[in-house]
N, C-alpha and C. Protein backbone atom coordinates (compact mmCIF):
# COMPACT_ATOMS: atom_id res chain seq x y z
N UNK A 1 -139.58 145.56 -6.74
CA UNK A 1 -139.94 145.34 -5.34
C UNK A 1 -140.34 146.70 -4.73
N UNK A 2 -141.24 146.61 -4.00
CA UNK A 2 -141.79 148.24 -3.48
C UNK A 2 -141.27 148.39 -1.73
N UNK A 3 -141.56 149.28 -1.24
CA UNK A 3 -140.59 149.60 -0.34
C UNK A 3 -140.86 148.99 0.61
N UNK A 4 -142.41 148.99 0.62
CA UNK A 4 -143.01 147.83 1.66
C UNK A 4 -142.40 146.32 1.15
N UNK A 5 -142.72 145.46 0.24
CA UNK A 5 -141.70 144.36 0.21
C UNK A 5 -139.96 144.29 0.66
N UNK A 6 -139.65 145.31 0.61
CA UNK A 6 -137.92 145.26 0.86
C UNK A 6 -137.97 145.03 2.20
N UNK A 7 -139.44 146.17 3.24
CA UNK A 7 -138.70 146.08 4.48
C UNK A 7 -139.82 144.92 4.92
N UNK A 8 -140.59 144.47 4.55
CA UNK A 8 -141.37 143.19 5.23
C UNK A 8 -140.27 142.02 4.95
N UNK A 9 -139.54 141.91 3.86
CA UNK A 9 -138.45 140.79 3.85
C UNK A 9 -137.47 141.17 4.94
N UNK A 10 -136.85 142.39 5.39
CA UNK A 10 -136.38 143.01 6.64
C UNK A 10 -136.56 142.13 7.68
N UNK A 11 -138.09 142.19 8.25
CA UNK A 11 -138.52 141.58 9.33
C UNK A 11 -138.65 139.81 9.22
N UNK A 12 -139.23 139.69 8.09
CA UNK A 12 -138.68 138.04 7.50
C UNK A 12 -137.67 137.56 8.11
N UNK A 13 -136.61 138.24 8.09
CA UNK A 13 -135.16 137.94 8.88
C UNK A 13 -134.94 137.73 10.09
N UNK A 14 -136.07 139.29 10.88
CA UNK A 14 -136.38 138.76 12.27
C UNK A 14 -136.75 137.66 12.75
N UNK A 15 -137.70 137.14 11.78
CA UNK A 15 -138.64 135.81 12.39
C UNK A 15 -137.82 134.83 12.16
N UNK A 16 -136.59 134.91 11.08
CA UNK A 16 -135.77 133.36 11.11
C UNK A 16 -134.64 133.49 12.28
N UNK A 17 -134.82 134.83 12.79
CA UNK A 17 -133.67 134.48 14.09
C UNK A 17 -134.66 133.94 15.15
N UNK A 18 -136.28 134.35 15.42
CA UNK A 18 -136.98 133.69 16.53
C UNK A 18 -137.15 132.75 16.14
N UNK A 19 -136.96 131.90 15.11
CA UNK A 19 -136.89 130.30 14.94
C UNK A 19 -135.71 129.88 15.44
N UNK A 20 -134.39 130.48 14.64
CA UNK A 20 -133.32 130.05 15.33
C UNK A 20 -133.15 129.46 16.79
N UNK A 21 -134.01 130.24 17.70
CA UNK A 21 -134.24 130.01 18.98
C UNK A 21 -135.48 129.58 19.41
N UNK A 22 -136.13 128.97 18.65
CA UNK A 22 -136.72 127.93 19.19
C UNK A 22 -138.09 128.55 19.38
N UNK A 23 -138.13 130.47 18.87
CA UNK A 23 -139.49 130.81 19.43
C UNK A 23 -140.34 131.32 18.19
N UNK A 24 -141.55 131.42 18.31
CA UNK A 24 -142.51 131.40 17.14
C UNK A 24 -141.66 132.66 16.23
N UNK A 25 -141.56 132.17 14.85
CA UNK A 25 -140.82 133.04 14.09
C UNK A 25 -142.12 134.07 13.36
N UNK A 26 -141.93 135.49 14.27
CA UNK A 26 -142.44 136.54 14.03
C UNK A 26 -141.33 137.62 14.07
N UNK A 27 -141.33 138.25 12.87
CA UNK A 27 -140.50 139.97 13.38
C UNK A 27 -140.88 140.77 12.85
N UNK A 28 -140.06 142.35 13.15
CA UNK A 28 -140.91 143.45 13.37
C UNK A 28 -139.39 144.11 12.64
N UNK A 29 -140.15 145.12 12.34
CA UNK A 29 -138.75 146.82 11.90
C UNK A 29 -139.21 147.64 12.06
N UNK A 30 -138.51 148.48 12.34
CA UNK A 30 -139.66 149.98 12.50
C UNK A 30 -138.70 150.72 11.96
N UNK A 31 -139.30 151.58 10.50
CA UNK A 31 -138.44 152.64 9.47
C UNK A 31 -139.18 154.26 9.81
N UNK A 32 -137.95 154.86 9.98
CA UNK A 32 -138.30 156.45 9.58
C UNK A 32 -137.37 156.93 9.07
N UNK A 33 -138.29 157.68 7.40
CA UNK A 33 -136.88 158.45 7.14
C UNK A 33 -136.49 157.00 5.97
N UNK A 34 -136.86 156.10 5.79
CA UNK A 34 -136.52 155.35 4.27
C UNK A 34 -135.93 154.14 5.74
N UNK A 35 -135.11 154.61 6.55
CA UNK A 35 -134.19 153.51 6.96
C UNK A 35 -134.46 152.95 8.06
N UNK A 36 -133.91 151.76 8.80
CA UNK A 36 -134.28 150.99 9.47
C UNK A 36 -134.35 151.26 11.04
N UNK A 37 -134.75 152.06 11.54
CA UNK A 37 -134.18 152.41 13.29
C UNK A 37 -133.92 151.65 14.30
N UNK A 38 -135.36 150.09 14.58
CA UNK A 38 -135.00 149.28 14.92
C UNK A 38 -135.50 147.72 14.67
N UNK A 39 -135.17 146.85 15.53
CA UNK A 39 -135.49 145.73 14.89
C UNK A 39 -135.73 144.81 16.35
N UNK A 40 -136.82 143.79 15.89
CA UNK A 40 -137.29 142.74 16.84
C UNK A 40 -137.76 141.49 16.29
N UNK A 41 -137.66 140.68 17.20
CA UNK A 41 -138.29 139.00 17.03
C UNK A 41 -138.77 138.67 18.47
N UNK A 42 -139.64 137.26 18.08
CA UNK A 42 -140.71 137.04 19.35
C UNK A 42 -139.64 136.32 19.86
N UNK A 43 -139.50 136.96 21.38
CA UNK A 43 -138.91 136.16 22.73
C UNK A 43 -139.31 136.12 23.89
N UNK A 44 -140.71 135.14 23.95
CA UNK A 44 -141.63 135.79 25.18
C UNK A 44 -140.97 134.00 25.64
N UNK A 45 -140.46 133.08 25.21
CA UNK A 45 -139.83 131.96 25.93
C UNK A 45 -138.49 132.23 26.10
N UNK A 46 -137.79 132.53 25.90
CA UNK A 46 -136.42 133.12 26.17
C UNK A 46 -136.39 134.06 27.22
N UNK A 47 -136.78 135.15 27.33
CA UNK A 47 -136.85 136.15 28.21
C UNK A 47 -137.99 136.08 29.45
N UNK A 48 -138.54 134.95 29.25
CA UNK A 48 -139.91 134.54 30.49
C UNK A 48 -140.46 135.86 30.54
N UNK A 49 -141.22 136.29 29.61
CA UNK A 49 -141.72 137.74 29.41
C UNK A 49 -142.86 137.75 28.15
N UNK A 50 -144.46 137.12 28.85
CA UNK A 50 -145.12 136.92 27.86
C UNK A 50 -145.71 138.58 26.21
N UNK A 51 -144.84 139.50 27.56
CA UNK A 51 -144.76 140.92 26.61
C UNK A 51 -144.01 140.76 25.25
N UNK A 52 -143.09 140.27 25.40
CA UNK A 52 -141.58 139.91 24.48
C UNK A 52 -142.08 139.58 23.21
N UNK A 53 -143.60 140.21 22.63
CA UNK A 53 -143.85 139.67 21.21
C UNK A 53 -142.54 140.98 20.23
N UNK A 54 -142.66 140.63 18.97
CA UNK A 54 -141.80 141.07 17.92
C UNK A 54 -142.33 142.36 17.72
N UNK A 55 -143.03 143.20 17.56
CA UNK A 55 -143.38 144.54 17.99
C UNK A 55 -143.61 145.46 19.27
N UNK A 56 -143.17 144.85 20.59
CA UNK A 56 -143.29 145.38 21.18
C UNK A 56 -141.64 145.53 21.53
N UNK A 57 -140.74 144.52 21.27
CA UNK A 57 -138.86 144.93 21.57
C UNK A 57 -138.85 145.98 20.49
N UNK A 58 -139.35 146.00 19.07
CA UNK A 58 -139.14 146.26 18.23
C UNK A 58 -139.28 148.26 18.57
N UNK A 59 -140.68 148.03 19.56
CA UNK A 59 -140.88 149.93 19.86
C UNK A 59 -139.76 150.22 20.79
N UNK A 60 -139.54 149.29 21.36
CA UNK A 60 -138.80 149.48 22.89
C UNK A 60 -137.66 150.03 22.23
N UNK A 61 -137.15 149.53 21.48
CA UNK A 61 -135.70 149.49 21.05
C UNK A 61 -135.57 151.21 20.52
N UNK A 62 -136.51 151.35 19.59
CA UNK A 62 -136.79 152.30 18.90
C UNK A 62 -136.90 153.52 19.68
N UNK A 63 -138.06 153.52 20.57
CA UNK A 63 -137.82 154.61 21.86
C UNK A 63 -136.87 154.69 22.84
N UNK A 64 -136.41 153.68 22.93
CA UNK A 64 -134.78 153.73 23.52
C UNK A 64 -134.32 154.81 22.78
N UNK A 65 -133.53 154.24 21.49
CA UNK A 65 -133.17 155.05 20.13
C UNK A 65 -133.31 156.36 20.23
N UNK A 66 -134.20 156.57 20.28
CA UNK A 66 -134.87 157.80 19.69
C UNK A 66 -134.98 159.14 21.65
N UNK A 67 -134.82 158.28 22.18
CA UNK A 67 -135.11 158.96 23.58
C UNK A 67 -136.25 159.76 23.70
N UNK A 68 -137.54 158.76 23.12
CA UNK A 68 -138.87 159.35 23.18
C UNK A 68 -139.32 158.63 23.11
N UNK A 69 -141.18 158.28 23.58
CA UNK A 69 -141.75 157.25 24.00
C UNK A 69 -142.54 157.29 22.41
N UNK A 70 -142.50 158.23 21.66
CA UNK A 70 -143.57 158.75 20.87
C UNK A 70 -142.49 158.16 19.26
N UNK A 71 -143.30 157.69 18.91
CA UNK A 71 -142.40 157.61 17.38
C UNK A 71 -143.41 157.83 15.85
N UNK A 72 -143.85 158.94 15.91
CA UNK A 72 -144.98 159.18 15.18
C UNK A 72 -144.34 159.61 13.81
N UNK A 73 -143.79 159.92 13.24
CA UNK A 73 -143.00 159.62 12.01
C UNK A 73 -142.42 158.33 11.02
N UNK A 74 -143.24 157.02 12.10
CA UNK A 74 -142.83 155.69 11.65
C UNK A 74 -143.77 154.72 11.12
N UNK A 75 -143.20 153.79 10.77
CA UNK A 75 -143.84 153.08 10.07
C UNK A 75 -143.30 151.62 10.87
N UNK A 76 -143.89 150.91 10.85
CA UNK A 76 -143.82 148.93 11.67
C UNK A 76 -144.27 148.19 10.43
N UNK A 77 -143.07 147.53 10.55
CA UNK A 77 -143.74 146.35 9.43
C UNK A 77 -143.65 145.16 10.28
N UNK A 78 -144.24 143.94 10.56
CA UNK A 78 -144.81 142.87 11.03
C UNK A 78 -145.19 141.99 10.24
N UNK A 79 -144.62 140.88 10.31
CA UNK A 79 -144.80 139.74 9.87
C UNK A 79 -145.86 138.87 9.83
N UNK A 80 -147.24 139.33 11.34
CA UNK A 80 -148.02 138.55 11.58
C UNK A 80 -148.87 139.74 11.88
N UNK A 81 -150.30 139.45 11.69
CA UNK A 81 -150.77 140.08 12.02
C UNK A 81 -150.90 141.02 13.55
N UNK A 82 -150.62 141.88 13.59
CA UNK A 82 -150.93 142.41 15.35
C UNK A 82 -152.04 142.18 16.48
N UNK A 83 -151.36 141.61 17.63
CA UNK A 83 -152.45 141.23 18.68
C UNK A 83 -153.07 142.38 19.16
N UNK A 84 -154.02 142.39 20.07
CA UNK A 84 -154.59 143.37 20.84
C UNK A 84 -153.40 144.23 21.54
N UNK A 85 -152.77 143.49 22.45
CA UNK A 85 -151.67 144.03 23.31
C UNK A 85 -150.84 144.60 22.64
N UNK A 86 -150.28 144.54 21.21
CA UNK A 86 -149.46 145.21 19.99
C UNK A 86 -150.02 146.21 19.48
N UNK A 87 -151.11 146.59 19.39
CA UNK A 87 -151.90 147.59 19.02
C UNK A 87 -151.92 148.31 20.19
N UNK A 88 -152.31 148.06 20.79
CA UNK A 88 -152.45 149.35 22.07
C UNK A 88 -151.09 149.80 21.81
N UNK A 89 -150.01 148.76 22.27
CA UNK A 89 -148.28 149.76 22.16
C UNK A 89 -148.05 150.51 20.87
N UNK A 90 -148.64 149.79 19.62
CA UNK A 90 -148.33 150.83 18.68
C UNK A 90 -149.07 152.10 18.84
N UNK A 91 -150.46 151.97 18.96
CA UNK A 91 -151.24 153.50 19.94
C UNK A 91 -150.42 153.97 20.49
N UNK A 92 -149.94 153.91 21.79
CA UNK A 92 -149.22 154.47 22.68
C UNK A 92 -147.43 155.17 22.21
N UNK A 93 -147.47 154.48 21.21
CA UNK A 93 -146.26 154.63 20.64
C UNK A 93 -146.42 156.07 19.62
N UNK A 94 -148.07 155.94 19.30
CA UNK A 94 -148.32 156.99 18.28
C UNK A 94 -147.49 156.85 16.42
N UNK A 95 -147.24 155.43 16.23
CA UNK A 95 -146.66 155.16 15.25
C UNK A 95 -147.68 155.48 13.79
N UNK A 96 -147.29 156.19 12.77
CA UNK A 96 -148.04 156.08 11.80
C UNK A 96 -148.90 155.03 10.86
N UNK A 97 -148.12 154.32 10.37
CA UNK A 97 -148.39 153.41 9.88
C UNK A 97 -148.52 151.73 10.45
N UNK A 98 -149.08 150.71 10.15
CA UNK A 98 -148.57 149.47 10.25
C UNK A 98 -149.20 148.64 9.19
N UNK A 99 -147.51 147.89 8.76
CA UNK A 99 -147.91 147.26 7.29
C UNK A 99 -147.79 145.53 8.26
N UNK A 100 -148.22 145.06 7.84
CA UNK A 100 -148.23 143.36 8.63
C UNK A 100 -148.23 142.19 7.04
N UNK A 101 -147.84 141.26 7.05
CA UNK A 101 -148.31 140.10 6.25
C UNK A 101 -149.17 139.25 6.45
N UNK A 102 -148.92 137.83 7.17
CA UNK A 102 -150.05 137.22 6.99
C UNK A 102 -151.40 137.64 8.70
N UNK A 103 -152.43 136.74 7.90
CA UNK A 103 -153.41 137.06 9.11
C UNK A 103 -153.52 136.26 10.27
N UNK A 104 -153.42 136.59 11.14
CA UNK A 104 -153.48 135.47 12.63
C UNK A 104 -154.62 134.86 13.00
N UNK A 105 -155.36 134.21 12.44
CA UNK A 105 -156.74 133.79 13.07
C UNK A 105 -156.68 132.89 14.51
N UNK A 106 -156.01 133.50 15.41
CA UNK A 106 -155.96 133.08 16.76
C UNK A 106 -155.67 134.28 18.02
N UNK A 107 -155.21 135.24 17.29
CA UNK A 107 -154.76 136.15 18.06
C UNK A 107 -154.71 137.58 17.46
N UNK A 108 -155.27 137.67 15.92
CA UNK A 108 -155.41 138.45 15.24
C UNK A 108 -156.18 140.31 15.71
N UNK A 109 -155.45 141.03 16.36
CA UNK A 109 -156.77 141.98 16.39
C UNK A 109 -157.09 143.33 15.26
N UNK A 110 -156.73 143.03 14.20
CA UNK A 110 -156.82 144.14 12.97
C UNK A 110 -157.93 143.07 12.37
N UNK A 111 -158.02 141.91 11.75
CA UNK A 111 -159.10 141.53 11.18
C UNK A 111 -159.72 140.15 11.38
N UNK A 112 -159.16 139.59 12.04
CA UNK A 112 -159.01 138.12 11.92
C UNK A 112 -160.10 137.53 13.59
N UNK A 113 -159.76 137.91 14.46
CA UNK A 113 -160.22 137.21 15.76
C UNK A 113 -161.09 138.48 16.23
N UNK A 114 -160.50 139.83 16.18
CA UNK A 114 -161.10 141.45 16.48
C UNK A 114 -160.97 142.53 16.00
N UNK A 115 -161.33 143.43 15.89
CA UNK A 115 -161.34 144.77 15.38
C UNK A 115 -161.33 145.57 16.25
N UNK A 116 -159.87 145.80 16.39
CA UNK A 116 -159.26 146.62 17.61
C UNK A 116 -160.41 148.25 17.48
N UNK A 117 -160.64 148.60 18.56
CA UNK A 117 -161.79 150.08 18.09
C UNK A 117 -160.78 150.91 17.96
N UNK A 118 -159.96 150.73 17.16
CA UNK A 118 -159.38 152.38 16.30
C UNK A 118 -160.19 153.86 16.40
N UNK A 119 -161.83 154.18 16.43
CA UNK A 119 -162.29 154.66 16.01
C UNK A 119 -162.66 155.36 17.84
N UNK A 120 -162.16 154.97 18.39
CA UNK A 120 -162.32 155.22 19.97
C UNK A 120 -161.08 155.19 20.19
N UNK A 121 -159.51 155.49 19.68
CA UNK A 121 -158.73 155.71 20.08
C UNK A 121 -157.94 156.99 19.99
N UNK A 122 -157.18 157.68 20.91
CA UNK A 122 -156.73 159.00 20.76
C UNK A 122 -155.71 158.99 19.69
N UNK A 123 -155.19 157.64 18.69
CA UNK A 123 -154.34 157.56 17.82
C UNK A 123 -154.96 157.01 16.85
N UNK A 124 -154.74 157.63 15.51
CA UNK A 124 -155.28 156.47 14.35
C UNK A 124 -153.84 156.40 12.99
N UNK A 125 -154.03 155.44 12.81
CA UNK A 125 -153.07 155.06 12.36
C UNK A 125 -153.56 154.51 10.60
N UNK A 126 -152.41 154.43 9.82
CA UNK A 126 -152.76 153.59 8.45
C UNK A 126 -152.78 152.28 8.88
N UNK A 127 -153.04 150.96 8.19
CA UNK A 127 -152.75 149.86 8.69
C UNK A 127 -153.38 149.17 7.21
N UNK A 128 -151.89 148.22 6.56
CA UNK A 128 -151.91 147.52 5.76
C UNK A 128 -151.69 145.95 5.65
N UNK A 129 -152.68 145.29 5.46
CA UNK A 129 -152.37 144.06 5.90
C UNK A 129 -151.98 143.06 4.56
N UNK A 130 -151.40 142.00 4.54
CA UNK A 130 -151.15 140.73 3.99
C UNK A 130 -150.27 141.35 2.44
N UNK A 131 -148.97 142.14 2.83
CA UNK A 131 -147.78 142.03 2.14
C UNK A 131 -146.95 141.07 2.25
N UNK A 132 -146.49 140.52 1.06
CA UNK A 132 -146.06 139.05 1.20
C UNK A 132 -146.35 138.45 2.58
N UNK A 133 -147.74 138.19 2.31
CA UNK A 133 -147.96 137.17 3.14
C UNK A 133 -148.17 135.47 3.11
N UNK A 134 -147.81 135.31 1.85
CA UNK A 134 -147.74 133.61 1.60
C UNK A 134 -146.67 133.44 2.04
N UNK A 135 -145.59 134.35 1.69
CA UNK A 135 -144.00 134.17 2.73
C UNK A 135 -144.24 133.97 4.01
N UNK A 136 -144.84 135.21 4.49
CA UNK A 136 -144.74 135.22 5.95
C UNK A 136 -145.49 133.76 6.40
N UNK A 137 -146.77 133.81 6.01
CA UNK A 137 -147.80 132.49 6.67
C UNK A 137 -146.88 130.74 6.58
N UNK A 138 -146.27 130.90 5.32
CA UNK A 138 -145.22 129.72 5.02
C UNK A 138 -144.20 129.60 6.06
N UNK A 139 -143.45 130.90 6.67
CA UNK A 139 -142.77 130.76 7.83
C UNK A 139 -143.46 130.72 9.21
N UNK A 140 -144.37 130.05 9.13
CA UNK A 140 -145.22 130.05 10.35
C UNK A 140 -145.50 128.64 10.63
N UNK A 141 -146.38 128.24 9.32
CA UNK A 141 -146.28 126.89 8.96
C UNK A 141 -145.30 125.75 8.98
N UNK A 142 -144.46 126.28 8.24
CA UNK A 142 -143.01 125.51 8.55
C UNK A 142 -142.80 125.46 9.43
N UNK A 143 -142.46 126.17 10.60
CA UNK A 143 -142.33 126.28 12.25
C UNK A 143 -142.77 124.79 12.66
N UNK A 144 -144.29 125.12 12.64
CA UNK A 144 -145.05 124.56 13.58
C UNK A 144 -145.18 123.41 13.01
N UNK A 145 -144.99 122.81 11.64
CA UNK A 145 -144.74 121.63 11.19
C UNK A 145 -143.61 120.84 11.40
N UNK A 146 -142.35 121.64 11.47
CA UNK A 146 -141.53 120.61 12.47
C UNK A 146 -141.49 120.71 13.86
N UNK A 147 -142.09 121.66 14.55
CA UNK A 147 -142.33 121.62 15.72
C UNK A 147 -142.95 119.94 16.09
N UNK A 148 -144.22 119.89 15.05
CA UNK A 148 -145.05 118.65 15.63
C UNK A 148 -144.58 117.51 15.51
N UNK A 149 -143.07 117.49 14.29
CA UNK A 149 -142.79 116.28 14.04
C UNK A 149 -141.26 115.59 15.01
N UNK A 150 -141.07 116.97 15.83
CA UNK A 150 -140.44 116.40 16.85
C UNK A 150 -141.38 116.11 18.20
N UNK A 151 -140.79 114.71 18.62
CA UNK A 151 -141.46 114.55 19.85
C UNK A 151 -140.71 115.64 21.06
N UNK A 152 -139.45 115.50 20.93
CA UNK A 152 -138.70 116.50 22.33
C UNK A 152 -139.63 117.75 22.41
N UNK A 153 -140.59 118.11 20.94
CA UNK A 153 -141.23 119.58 21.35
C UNK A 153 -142.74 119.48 21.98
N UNK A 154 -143.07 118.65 21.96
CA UNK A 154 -144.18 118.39 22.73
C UNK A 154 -144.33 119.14 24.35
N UNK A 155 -145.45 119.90 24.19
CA UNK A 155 -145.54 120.54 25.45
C UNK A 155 -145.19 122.07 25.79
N UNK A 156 -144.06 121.66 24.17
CA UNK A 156 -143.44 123.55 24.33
C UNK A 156 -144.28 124.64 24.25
N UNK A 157 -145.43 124.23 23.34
CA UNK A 157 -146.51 125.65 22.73
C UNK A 157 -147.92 124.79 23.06
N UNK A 158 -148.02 124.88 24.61
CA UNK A 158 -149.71 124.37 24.79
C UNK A 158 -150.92 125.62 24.75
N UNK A 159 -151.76 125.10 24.72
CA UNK A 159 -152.73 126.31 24.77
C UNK A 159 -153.14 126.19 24.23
């Protein structure tokens, strides 16, 4: 297993606690230094905070942590591909790397829906996409497949 698989199964974990609760199972880790600093899952229905995706608690936590806004020695692993609004914070965050699994073709902005302009940003970053991502995409799927086969969830995820 390579180091990127150990810690994308990491965040794997995240996303089965945002299922646990009922919210799209995505999570995030952010490693410096081999080890884990911090950790997130999507709670933008729980916290009525459409910010609350799984990489953005995940920086928060981390710059908490760290008592700096800047975490440029790190690495994010992500479960789903990163939105627009996740990219800018990892910019802003100045994070090195981002490894992600599967691809988001709805909200995707590394390859899938946009191509965030990296190349116009004051940060550039590595960015690796679709490490175990039949895992990750399978925990997505699954979600939203019993999502549909309950009626009580109807209404929960419109749009």
């Amino acid at each position: 297993m390579t180091q990127d698989e150990k810690f994308m199964r990491e965040a794997l974990k995240e996303a089965g606690k945002a299922a646990d609760k009922g919210e799209v199972p995505i999570g995030a880790v952010i490693v410096s230094g081999g080890k884990i600093i911090a950790r997130g899952h999507n709670q933008p229905i729980g916290r009525n905070d459409p910010t609350a995706h799984a990489e953005i608690i995940a920086i928060r936590k981390a710059c908490s942590k760290r008592g700096n806004y800047r975490l440029s020695d790190s690495v994010l692993y992500v479960t789903l591909e990163p939105c627009a609004m996740c990219l800018g914070a990892i910019v802003q965050a100045r994070i090195d790397r981002v490894v992600f699994g599967a691809l988001d073709p709805k909200a995707g902005a590394v390859l899938s829906v946009m191509t965030f302009p990296m190349d116009k940003t004051n940060h550039r970053m590595e960015i690796l996409g679709g490490v175990l991502a039949g895992e990750c995409g399978r925990v997505l799927k699954d979600f939203f497949r019993e999502r549909r086969a309950r009626p009580s969830s109807r209404g929960l995820f419109s749009g």
